[in-house]
C-alpha atoms as a PDB file:
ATOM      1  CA  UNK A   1     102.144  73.338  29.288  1.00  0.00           C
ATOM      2  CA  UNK A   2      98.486  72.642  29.321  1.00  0.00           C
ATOM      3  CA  UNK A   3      96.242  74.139  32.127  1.00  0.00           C
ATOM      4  CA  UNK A   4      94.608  71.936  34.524  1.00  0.00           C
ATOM      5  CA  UNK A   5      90.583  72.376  35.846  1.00  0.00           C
ATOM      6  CA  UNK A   6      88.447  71.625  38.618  1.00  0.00           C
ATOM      7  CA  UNK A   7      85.331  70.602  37.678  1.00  0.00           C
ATOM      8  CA  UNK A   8      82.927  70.415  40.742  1.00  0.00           C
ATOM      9  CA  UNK A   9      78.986  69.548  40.486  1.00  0.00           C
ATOM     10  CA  UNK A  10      77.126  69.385  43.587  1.00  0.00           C
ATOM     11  CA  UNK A  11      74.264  66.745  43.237  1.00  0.00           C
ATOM     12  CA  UNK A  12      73.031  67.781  46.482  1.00  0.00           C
ATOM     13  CA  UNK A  13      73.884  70.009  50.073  1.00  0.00           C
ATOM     14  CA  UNK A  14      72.551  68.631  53.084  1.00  0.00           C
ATOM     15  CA  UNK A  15      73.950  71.098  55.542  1.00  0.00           C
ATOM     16  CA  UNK A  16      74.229  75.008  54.027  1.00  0.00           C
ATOM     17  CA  UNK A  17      76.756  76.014  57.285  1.00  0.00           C
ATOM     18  CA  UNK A  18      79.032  73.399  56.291  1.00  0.00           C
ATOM     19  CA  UNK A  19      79.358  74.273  52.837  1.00  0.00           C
ATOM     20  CA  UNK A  20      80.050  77.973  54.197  1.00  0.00           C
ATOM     21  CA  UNK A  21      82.873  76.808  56.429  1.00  0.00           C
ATOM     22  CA  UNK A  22      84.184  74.735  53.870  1.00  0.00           C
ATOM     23  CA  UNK A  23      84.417  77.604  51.262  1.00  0.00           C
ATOM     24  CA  UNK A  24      86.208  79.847  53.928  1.00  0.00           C
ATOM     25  CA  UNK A  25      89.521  77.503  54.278  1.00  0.00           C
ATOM     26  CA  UNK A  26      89.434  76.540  50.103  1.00  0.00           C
ATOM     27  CA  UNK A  27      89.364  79.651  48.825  1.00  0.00           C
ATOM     28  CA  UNK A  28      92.772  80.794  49.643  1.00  0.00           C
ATOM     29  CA  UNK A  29      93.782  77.373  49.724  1.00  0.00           C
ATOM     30  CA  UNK A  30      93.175  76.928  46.103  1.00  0.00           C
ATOM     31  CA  UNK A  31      94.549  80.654  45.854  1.00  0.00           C
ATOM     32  CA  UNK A  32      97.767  79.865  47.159  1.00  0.00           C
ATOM     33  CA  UNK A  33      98.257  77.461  44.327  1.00  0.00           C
ATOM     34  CA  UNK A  34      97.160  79.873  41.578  1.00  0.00           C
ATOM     35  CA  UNK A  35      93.919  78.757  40.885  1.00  0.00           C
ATOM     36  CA  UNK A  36      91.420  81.016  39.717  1.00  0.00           C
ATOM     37  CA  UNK A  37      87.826  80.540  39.906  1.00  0.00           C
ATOM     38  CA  UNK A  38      86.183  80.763  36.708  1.00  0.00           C
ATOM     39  CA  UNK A  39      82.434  79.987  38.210  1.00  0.00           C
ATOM     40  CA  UNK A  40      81.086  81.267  41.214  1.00  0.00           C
ATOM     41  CA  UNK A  41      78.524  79.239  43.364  1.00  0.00           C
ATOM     42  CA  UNK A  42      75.731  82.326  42.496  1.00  0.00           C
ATOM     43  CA  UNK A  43      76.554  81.412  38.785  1.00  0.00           C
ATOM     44  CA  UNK A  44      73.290  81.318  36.161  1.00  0.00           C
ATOM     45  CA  UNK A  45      72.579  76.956  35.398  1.00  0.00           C
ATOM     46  CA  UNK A  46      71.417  75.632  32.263  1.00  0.00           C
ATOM     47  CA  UNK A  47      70.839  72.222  32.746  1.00  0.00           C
ATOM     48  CA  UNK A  48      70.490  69.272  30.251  1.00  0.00           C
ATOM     49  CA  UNK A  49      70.189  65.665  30.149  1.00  0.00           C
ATOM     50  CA  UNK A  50      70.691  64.530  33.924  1.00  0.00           C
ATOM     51  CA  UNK A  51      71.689  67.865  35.346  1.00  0.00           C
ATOM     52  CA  UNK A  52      71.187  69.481  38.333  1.00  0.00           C
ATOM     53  CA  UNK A  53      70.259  72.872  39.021  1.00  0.00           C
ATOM     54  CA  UNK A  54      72.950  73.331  41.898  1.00  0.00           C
ATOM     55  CA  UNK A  55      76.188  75.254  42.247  1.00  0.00           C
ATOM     56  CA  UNK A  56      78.566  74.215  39.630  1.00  0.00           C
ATOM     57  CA  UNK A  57      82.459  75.163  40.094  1.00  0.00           C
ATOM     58  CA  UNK A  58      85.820  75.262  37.954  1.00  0.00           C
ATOM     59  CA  UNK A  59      88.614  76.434  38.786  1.00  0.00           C
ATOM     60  CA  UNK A  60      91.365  77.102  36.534  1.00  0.00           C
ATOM     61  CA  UNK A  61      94.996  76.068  37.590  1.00  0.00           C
ATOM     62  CA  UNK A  62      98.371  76.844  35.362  1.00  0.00           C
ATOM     63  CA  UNK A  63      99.664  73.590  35.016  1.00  0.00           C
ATOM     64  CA  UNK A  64      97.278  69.942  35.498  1.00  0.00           C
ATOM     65  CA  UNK A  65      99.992  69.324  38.254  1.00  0.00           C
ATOM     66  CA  UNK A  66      99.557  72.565  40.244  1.00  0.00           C
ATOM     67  CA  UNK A  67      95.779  71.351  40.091  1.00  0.00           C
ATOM     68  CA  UNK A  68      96.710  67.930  42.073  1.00  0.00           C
ATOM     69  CA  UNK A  69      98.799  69.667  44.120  1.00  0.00           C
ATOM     70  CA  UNK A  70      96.019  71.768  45.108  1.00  0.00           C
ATOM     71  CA  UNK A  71      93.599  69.678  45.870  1.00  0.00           C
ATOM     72  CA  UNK A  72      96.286  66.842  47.863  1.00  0.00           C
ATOM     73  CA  UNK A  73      97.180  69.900  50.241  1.00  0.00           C
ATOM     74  CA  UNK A  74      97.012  69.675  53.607  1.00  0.00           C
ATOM     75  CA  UNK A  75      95.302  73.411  53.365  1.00  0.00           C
ATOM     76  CA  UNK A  76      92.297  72.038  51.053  1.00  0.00           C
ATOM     77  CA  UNK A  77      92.135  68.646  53.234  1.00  0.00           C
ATOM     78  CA  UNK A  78      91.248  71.002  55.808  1.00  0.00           C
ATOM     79  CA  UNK A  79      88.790  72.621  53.582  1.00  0.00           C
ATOM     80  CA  UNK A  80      86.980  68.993  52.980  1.00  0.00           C
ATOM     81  CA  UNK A  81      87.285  67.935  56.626  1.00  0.00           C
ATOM     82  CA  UNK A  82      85.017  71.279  57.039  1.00  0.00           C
ATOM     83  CA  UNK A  83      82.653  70.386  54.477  1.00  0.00           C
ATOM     84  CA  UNK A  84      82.478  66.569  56.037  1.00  0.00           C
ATOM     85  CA  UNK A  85      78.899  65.181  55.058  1.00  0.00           C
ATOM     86  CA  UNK A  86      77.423  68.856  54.378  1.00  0.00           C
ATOM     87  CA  UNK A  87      77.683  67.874  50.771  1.00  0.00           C
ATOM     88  CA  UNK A  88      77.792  65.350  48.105  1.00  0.00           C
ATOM     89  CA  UNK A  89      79.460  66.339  45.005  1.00  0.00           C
ATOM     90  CA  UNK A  90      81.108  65.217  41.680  1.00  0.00           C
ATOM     91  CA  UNK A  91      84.598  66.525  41.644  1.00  0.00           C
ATOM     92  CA  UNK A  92      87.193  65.907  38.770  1.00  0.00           C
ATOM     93  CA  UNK A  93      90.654  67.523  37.868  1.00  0.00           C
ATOM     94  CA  UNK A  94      90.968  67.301  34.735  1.00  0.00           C
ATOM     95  CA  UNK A  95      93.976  68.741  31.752  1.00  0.00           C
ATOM     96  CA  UNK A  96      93.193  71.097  29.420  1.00  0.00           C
ATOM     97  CA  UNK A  97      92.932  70.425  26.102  1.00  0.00           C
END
């Protein structure tokens, strides 16, 4: 079974408290559906092309499914209800290879 990823660029935070209260419910929302972080928002940024030097995150998830399933919880809806405008990101679950 191939392993499905979060991939989540920020492109820019407009409001720092949000993105705090956001992390607080999707952590252990993603958690509870086995994914594991493999980037952390303090992570070192190389950037090319059209990059930004924000937080970049993936998340690592057993299955592609489990990684839909995560992210269409009402726990993680939550999560993005808290994060509301704070934020505007690129964020795509994608199947491992």
């Amino acid at each position: 079974m191939k392993k499905g990823y979060w991939v989540v660029a920020y492109r820019a935070i407009s409001d720092e408290a949000a993105v705090k209260a956001y992390a607080i419910l999707a952590v252990p929302a993603i958690q509870s559906f086995g994914g594991r972080f493999l980037t952390a928002s303090n992570s070192r940024i190389q950037v090319h092309e059209a990059g930004l030097r924000l937080r970049t995150i993936v998340v690592e998830f057993d299955s592609y499914d489990s990684a839909l399933a995560a992210y269409d919880s009402g726990a993680y809806q939550k999560a993005i209800q808290a994060l509301g405008t704070g934020a505007e990101r690129d964020h795509r679950i994608v199947e491992g290879a």
